[in-house]
PDB file of N, CA and C in Angstrom:
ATOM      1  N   UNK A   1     -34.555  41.278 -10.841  1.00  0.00           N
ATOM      2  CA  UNK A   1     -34.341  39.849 -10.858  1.00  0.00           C
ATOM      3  C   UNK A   1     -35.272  39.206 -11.868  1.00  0.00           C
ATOM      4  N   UNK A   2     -34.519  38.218 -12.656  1.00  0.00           N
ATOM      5  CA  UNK A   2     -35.759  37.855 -13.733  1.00  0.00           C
ATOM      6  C   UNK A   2     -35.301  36.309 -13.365  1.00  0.00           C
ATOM      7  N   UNK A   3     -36.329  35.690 -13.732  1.00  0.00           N
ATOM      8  CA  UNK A   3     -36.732  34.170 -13.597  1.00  0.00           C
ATOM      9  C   UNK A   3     -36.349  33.280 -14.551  1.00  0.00           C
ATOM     10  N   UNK A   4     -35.461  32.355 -14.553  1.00  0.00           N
ATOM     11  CA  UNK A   4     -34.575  31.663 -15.297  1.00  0.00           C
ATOM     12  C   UNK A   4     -35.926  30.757 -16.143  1.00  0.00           C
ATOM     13  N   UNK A   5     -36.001  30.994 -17.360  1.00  0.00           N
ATOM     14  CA  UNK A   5     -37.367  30.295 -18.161  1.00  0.00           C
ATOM     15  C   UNK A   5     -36.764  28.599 -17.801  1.00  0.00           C
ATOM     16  N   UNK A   6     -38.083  28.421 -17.974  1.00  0.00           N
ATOM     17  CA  UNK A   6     -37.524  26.486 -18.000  1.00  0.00           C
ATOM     18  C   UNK A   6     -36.843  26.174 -19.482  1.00  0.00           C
ATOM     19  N   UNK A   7     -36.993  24.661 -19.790  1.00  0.00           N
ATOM     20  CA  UNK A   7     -36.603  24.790 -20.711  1.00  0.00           C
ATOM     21  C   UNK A   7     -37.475  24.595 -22.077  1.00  0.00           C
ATOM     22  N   UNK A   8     -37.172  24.548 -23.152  1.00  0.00           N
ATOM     23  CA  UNK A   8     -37.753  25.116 -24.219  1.00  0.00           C
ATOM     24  C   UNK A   8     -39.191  24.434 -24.692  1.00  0.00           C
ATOM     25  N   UNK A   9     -39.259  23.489 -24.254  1.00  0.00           N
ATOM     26  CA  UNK A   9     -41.408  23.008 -24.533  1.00  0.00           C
ATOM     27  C   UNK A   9     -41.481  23.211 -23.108  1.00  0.00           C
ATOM     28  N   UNK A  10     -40.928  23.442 -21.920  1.00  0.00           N
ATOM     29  CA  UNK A  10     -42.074  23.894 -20.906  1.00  0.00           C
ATOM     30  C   UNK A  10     -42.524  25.670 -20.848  1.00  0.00           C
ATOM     31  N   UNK A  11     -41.729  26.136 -21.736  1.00  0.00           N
ATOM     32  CA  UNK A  11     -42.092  27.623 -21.903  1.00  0.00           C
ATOM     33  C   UNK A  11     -43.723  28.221 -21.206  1.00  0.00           C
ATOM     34  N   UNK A  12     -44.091  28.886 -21.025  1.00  0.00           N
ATOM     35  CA  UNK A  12     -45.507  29.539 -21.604  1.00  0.00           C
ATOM     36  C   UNK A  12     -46.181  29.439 -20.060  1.00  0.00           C
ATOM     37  N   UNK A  13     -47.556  29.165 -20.664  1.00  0.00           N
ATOM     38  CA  UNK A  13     -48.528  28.734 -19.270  1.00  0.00           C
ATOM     39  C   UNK A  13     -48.080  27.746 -18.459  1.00  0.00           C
ATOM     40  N   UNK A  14     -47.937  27.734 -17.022  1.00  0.00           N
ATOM     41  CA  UNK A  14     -47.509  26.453 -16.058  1.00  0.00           C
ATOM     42  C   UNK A  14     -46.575  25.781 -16.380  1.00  0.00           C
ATOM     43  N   UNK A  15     -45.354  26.904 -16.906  1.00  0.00           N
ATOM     44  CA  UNK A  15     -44.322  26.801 -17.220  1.00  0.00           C
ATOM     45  C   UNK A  15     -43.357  26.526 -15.754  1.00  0.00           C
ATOM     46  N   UNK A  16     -43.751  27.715 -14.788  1.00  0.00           N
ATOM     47  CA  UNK A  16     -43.348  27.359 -13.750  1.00  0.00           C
ATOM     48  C   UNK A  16     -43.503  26.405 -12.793  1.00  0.00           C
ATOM     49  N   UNK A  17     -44.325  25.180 -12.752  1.00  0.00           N
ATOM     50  CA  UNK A  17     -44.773  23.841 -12.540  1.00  0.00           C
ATOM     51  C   UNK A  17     -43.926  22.972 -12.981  1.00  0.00           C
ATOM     52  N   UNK A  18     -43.960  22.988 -14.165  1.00  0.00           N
ATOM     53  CA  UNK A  18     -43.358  22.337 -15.032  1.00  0.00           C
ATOM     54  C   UNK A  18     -41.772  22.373 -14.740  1.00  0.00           C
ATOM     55  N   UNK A  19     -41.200  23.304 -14.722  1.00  0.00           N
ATOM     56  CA  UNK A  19     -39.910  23.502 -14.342  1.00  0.00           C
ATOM     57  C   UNK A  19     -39.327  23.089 -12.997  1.00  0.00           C
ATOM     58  N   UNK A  20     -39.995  23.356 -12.116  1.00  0.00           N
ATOM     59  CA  UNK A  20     -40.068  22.925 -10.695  1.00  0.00           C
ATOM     60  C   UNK A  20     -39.715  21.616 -10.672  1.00  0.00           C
ATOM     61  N   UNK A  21     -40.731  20.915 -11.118  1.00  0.00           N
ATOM     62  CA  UNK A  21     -40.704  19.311 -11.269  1.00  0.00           C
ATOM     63  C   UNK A  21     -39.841  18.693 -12.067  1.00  0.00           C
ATOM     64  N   UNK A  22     -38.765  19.553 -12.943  1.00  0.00           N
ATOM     65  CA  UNK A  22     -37.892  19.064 -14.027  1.00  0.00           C
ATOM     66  C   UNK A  22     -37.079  18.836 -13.424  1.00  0.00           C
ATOM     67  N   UNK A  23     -36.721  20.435 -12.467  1.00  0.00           N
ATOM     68  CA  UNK A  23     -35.670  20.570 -11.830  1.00  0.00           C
ATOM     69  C   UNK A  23     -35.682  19.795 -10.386  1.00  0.00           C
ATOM     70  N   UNK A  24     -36.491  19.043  -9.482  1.00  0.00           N
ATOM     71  CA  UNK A  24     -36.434  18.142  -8.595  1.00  0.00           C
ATOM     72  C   UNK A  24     -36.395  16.815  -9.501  1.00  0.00           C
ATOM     73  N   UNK A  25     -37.066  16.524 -10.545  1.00  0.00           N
ATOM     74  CA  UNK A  25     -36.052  15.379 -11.091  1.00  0.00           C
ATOM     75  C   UNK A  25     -34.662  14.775 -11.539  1.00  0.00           C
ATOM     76  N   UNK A  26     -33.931  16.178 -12.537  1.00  0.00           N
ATOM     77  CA  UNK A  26     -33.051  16.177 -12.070  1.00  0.00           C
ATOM     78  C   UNK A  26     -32.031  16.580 -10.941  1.00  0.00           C
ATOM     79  N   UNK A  27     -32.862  17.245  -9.734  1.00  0.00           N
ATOM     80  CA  UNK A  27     -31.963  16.943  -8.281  1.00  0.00           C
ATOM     81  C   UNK A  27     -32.101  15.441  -7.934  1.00  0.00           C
ATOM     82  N   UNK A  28     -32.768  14.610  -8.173  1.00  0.00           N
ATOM     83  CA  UNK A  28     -33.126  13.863  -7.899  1.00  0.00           C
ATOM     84  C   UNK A  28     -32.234  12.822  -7.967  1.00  0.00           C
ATOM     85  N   UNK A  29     -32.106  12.682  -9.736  1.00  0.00           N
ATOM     86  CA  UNK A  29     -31.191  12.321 -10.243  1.00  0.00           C
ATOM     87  C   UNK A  29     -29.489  12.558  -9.957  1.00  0.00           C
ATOM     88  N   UNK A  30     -29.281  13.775  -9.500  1.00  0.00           N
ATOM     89  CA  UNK A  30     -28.393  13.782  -9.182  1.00  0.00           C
ATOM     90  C   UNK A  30     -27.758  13.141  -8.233  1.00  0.00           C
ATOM     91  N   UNK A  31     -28.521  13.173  -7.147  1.00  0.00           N
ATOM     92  CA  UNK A  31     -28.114  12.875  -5.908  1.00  0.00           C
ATOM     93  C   UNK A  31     -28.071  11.115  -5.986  1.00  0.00           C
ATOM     94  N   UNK A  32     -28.846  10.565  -7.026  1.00  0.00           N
ATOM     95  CA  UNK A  32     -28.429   9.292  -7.345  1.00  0.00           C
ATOM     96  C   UNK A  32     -27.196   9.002  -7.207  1.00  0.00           C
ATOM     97  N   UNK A  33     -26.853   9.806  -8.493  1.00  0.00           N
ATOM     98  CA  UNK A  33     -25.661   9.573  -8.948  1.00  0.00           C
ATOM     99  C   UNK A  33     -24.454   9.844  -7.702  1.00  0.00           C
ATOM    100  N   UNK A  34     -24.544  10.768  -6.893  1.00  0.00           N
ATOM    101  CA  UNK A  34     -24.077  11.293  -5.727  1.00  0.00           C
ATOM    102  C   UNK A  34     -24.001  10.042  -4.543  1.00  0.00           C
ATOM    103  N   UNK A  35     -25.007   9.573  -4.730  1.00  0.00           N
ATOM    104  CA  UNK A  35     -24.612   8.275  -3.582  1.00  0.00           C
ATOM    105  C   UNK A  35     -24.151   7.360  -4.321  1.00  0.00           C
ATOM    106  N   UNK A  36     -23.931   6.834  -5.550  1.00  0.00           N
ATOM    107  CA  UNK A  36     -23.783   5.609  -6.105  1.00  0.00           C
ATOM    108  C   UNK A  36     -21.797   5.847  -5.902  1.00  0.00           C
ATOM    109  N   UNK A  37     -21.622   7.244  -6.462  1.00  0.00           N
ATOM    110  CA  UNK A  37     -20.378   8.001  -6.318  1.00  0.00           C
ATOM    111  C   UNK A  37     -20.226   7.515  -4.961  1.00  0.00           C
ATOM    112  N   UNK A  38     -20.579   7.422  -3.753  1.00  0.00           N
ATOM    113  CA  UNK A  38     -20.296   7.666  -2.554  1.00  0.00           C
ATOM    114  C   UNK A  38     -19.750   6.613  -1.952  1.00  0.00           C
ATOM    115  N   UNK A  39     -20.870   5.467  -2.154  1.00  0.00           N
ATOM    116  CA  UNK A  39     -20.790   4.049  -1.776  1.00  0.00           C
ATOM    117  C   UNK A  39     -19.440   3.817  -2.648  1.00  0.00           C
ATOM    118  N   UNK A  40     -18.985   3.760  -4.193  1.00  0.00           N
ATOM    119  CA  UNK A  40     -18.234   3.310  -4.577  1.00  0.00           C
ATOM    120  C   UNK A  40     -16.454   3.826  -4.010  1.00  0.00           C
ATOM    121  N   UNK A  41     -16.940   4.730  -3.435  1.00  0.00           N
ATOM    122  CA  UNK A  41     -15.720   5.036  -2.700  1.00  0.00           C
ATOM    123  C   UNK A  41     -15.683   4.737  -1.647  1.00  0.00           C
ATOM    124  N   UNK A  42     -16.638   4.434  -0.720  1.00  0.00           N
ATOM    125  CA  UNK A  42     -16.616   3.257   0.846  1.00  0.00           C
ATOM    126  C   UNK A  42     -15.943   2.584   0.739  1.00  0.00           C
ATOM    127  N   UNK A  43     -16.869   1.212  -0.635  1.00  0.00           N
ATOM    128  CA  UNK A  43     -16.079   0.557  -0.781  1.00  0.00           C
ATOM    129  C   UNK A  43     -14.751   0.263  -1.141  1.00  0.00           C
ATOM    130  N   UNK A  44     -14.268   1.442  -1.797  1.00  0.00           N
ATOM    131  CA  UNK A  44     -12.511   1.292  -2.485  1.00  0.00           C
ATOM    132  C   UNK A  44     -11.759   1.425  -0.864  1.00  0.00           C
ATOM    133  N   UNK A  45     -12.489   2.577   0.054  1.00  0.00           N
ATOM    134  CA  UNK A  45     -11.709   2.980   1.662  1.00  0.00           C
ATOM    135  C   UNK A  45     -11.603   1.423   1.979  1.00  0.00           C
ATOM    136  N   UNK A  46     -12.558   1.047   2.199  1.00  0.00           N
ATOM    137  CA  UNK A  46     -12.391  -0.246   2.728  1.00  0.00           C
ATOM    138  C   UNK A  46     -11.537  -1.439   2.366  1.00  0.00           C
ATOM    139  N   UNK A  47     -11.697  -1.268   0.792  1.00  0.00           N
ATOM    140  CA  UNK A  47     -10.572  -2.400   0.616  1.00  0.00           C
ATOM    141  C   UNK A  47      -9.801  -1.987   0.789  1.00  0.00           C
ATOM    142  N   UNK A  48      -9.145  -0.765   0.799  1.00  0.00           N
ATOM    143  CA  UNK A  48      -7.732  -0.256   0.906  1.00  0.00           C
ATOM    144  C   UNK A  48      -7.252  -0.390   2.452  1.00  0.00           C
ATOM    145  N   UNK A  49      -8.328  -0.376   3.153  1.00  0.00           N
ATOM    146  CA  UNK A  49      -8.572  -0.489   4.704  1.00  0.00           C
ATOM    147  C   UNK A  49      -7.758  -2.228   4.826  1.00  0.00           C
ATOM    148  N   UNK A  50      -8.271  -2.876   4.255  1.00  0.00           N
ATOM    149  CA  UNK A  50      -8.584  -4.229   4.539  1.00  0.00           C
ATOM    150  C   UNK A  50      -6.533  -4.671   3.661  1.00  0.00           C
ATOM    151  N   UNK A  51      -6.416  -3.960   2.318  1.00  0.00           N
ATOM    152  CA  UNK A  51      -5.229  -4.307   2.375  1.00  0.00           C
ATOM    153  C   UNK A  51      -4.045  -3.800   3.557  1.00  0.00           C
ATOM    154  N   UNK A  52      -4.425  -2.479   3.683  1.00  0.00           N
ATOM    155  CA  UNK A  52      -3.104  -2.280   4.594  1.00  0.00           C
ATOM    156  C   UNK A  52      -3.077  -3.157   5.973  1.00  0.00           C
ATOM    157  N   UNK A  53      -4.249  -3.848   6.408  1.00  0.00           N
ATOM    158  CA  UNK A  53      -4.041  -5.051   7.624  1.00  0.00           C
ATOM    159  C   UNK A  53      -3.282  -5.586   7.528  1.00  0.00           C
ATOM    160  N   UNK A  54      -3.482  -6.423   5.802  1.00  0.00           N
ATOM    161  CA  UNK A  54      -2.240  -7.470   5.637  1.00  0.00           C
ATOM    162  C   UNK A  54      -1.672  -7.106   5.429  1.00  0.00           C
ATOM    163  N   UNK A  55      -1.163  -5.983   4.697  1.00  0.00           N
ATOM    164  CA  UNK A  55       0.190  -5.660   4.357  1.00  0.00           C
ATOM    165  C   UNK A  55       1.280  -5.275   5.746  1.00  0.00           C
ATOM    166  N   UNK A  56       0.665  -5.024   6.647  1.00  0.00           N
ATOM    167  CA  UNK A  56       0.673  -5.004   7.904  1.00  0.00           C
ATOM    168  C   UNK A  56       1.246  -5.931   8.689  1.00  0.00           C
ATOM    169  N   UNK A  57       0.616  -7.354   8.612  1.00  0.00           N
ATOM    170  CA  UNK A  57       1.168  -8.505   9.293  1.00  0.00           C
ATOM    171  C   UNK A  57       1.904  -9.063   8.217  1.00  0.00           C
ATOM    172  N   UNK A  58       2.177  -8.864   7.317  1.00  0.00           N
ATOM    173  CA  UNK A  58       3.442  -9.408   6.594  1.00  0.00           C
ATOM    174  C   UNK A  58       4.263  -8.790   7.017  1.00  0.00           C
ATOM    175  N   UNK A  59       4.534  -7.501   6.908  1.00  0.00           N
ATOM    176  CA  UNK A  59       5.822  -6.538   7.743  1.00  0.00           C
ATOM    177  C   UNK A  59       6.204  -6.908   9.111  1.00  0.00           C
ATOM    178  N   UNK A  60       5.260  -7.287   9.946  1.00  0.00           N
ATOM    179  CA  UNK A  60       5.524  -7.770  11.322  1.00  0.00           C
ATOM    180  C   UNK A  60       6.518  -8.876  11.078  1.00  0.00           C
ATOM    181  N   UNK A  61       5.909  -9.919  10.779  1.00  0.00           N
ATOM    182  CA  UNK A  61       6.034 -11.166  10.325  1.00  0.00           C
ATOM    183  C   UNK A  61       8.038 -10.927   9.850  1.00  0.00           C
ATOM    184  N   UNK A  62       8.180  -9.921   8.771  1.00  0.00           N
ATOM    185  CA  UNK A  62       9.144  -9.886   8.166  1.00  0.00           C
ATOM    186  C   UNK A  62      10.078  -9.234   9.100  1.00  0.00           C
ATOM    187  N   UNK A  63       9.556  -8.114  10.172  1.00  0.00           N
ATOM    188  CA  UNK A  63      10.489  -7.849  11.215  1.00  0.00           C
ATOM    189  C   UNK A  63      11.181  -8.579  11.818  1.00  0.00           C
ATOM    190  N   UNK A  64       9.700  -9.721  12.371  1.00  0.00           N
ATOM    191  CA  UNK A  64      10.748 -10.575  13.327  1.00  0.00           C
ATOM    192  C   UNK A  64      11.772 -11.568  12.509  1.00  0.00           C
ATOM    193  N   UNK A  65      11.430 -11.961  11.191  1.00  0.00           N
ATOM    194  CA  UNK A  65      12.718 -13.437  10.713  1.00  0.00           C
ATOM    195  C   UNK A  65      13.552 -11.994  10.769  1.00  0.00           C
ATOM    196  N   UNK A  66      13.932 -10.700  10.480  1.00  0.00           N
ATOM    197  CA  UNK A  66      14.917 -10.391  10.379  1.00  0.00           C
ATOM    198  C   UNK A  66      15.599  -9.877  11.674  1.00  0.00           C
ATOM    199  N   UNK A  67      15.017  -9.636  12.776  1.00  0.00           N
ATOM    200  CA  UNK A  67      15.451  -9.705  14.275  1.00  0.00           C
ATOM    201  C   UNK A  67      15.795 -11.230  13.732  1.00  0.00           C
ATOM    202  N   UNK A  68      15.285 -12.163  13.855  1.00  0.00           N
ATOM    203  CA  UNK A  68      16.110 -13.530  14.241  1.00  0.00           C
ATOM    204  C   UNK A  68      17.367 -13.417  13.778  1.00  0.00           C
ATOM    205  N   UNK A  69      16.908 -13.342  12.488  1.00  0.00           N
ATOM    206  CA  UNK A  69      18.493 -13.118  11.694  1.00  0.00           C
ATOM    207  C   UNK A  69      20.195 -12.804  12.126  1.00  0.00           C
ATOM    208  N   UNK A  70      19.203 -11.687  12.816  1.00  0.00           N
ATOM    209  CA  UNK A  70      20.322 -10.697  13.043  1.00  0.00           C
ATOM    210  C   UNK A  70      20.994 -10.977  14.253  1.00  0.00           C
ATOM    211  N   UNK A  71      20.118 -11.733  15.132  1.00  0.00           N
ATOM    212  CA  UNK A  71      20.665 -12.485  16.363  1.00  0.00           C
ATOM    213  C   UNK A  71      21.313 -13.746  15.693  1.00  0.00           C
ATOM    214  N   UNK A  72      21.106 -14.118  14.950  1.00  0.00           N
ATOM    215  CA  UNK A  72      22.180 -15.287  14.458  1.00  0.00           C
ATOM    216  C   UNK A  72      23.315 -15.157  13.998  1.00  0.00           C
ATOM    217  N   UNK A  73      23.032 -14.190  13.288  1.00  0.00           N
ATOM    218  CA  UNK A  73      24.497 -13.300  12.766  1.00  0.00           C
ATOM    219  C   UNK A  73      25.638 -13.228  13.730  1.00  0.00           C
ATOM    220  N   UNK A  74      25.054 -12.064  14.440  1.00  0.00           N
ATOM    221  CA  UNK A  74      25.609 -11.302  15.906  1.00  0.00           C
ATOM    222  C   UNK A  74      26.331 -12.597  16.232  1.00  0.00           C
ATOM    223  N   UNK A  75      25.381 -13.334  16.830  1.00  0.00           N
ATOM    224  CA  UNK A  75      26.241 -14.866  17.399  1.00  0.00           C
ATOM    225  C   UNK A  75      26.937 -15.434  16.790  1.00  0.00           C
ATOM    226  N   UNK A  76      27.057 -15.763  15.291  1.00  0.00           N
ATOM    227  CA  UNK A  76      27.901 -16.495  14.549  1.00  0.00           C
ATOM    228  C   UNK A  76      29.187 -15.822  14.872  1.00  0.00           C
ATOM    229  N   UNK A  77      29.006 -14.032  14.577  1.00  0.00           N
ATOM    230  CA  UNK A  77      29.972 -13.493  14.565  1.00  0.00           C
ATOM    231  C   UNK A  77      31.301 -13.308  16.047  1.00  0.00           C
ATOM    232  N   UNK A  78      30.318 -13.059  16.580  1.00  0.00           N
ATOM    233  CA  UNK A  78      30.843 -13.638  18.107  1.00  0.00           C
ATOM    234  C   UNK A  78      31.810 -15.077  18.563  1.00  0.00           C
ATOM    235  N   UNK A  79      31.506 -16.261  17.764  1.00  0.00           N
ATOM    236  CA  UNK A  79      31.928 -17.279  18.071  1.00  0.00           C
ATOM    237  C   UNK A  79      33.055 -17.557  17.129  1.00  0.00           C
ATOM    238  N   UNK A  80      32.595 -16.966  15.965  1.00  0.00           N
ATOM    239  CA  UNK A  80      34.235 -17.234  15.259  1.00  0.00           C
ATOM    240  C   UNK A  80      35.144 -16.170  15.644  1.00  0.00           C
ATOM    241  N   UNK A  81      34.738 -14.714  16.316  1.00  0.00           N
ATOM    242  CA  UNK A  81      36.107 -14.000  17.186  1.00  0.00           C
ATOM    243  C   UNK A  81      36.398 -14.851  17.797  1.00  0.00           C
ATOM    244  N   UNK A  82      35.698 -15.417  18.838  1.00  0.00           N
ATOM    245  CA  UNK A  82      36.303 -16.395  19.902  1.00  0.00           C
ATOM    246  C   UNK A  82      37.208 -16.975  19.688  1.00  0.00           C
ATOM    247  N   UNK A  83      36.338 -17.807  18.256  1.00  0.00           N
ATOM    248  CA  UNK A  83      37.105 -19.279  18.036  1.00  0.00           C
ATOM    249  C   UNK A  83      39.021 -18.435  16.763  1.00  0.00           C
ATOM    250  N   UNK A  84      38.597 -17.619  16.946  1.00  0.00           N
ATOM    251  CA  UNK A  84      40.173 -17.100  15.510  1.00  0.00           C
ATOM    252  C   UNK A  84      40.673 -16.119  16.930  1.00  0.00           C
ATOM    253  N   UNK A  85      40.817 -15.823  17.649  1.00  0.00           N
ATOM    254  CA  UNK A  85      41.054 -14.977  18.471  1.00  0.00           C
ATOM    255  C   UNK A  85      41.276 -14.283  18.373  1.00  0.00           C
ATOM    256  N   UNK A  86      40.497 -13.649  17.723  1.00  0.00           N
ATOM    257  CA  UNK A  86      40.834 -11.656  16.680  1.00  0.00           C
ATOM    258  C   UNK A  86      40.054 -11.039  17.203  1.00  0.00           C
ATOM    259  N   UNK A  87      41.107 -10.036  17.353  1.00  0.00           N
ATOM    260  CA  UNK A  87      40.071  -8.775  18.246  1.00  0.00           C
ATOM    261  C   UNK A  87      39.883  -7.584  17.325  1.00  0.00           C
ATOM    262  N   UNK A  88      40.667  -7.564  15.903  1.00  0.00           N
ATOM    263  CA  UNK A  88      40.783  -6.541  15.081  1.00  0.00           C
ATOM    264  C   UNK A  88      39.568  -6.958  14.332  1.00  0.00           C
ATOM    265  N   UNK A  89      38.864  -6.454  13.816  1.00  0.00           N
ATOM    266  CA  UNK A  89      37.646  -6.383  12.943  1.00  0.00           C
ATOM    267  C   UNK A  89      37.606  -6.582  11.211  1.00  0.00           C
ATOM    268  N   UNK A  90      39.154  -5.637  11.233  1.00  0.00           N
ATOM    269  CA  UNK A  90      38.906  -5.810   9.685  1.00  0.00           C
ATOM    270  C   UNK A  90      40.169  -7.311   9.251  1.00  0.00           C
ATOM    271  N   UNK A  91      40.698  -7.902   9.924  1.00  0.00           N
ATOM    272  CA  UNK A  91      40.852  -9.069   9.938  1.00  0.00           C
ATOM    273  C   UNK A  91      39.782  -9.985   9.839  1.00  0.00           C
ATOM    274  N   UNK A  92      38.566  -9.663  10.720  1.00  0.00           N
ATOM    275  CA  UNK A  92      37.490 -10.335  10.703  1.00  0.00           C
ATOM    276  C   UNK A  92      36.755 -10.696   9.443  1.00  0.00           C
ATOM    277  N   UNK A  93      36.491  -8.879   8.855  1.00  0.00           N
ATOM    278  CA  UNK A  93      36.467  -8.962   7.848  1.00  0.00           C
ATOM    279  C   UNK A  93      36.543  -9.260   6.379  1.00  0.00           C
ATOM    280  N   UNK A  94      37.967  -9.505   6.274  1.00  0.00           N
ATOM    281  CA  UNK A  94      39.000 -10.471   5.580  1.00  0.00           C
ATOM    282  C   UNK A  94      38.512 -12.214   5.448  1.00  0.00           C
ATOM    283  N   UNK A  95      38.438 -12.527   6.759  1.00  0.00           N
ATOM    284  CA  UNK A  95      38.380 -14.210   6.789  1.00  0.00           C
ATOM    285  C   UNK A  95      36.707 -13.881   6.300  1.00  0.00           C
ATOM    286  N   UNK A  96      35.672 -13.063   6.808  1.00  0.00           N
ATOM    287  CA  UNK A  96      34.260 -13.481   6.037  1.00  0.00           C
ATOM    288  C   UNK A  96      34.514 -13.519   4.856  1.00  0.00           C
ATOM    289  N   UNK A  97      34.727 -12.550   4.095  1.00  0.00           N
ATOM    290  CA  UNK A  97      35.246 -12.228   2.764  1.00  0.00           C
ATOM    291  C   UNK A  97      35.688 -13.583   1.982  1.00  0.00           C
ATOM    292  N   UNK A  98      36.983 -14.235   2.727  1.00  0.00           N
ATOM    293  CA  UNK A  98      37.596 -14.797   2.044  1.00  0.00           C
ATOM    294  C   UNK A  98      36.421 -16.412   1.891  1.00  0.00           C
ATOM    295  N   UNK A  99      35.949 -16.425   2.937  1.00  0.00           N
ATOM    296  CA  UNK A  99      34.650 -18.081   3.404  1.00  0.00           C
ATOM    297  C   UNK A  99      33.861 -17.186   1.973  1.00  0.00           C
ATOM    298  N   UNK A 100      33.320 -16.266   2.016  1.00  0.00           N
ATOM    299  CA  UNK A 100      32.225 -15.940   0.781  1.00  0.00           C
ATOM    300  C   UNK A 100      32.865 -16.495  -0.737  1.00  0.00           C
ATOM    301  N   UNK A 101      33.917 -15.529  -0.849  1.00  0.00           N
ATOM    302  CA  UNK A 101      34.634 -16.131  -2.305  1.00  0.00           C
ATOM    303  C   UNK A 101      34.929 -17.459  -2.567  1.00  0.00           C
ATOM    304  N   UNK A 102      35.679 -18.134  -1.621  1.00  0.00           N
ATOM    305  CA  UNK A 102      35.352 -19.903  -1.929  1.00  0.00           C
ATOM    306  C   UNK A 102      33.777 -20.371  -1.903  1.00  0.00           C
ATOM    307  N   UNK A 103      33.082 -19.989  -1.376  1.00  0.00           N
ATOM    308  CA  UNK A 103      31.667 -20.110  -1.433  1.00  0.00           C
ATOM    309  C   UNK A 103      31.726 -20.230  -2.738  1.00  0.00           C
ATOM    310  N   UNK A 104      31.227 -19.026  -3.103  1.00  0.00           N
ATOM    311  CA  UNK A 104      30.608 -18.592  -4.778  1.00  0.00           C
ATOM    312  C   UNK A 104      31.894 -19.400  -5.488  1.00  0.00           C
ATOM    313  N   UNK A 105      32.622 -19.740  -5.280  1.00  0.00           N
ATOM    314  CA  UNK A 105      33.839 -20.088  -6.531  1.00  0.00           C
ATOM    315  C   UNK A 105      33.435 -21.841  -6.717  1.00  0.00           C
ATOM    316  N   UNK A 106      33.064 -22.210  -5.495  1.00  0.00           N
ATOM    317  CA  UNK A 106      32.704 -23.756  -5.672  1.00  0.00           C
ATOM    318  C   UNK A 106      31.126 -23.809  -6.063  1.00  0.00           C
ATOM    319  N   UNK A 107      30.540 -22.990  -6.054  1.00  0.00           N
ATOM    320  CA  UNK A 107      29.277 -22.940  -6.472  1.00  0.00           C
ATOM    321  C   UNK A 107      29.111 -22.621  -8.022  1.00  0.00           C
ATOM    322  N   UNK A 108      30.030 -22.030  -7.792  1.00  0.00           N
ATOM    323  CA  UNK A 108      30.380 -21.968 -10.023  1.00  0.00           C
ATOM    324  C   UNK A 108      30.855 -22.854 -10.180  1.00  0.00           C
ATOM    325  N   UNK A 109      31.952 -23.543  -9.505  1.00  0.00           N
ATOM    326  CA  UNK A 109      32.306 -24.799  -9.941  1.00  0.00           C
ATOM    327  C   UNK A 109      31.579 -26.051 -10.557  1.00  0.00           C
ATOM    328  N   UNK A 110      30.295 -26.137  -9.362  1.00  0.00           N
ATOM    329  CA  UNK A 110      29.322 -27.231  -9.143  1.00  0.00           C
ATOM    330  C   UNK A 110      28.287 -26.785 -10.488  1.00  0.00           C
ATOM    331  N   UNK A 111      28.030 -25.394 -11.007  1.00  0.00           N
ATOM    332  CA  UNK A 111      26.945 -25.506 -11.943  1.00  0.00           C
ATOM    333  C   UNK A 111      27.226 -25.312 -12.793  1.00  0.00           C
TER     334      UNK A 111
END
């Protein structure tokens, strides 16, 4: 086993002193750098932490208008079977269809 020399002006006498102390400076150094590394990634967890909350209660938020929605729908759809007394669907179909296209056709009209 041979002994890794320091480096090149600590050579010689109390070379091995010298090296010792190079090499706990740069551990030293390293481990700086090692926590500065560390913290800066806490902090990124965290914000990333902190976005997915909100991104979170916006999705809630967006669940329920579209549950509402969909209960309005449901019901609309319900009341004009009633009110057309169609029990066939794709008749149903047809009359939405046909309310959409006058929609959009008077809406091109108007702009």
């Amino acid at each position: 086993m041979s002994r890794r020399p320091g480096p090149p002006n600590m050579r010689g006498r109390g070379g091995g002193e010298m090296t010792e102390e190079f090499m706990e400076q740069e551990n030293n150094a390293m481990h700086q750098q090692l926590l500065a590394q560390t913290r800066a990634m806490k902090e990124i967890a965290i914000d990333i932490g902190d976005e997915v909350k909100v991104h979170n209660s916006l999705l809630e938020g967006l669940q329920a208008d579209i549950d509402s929605a969909q209960g309005l729908l449901g019901g609309t759809v319900n009341r004009l079977s009633k009110v057309t007394g169609l029990k066939s669907n794709s008749v149903l179909c047809y009359l939405v269809g046909f309310c959409v296209f006058v929609f959009i056709l008077m809406w091109y009209m108007i702009s």
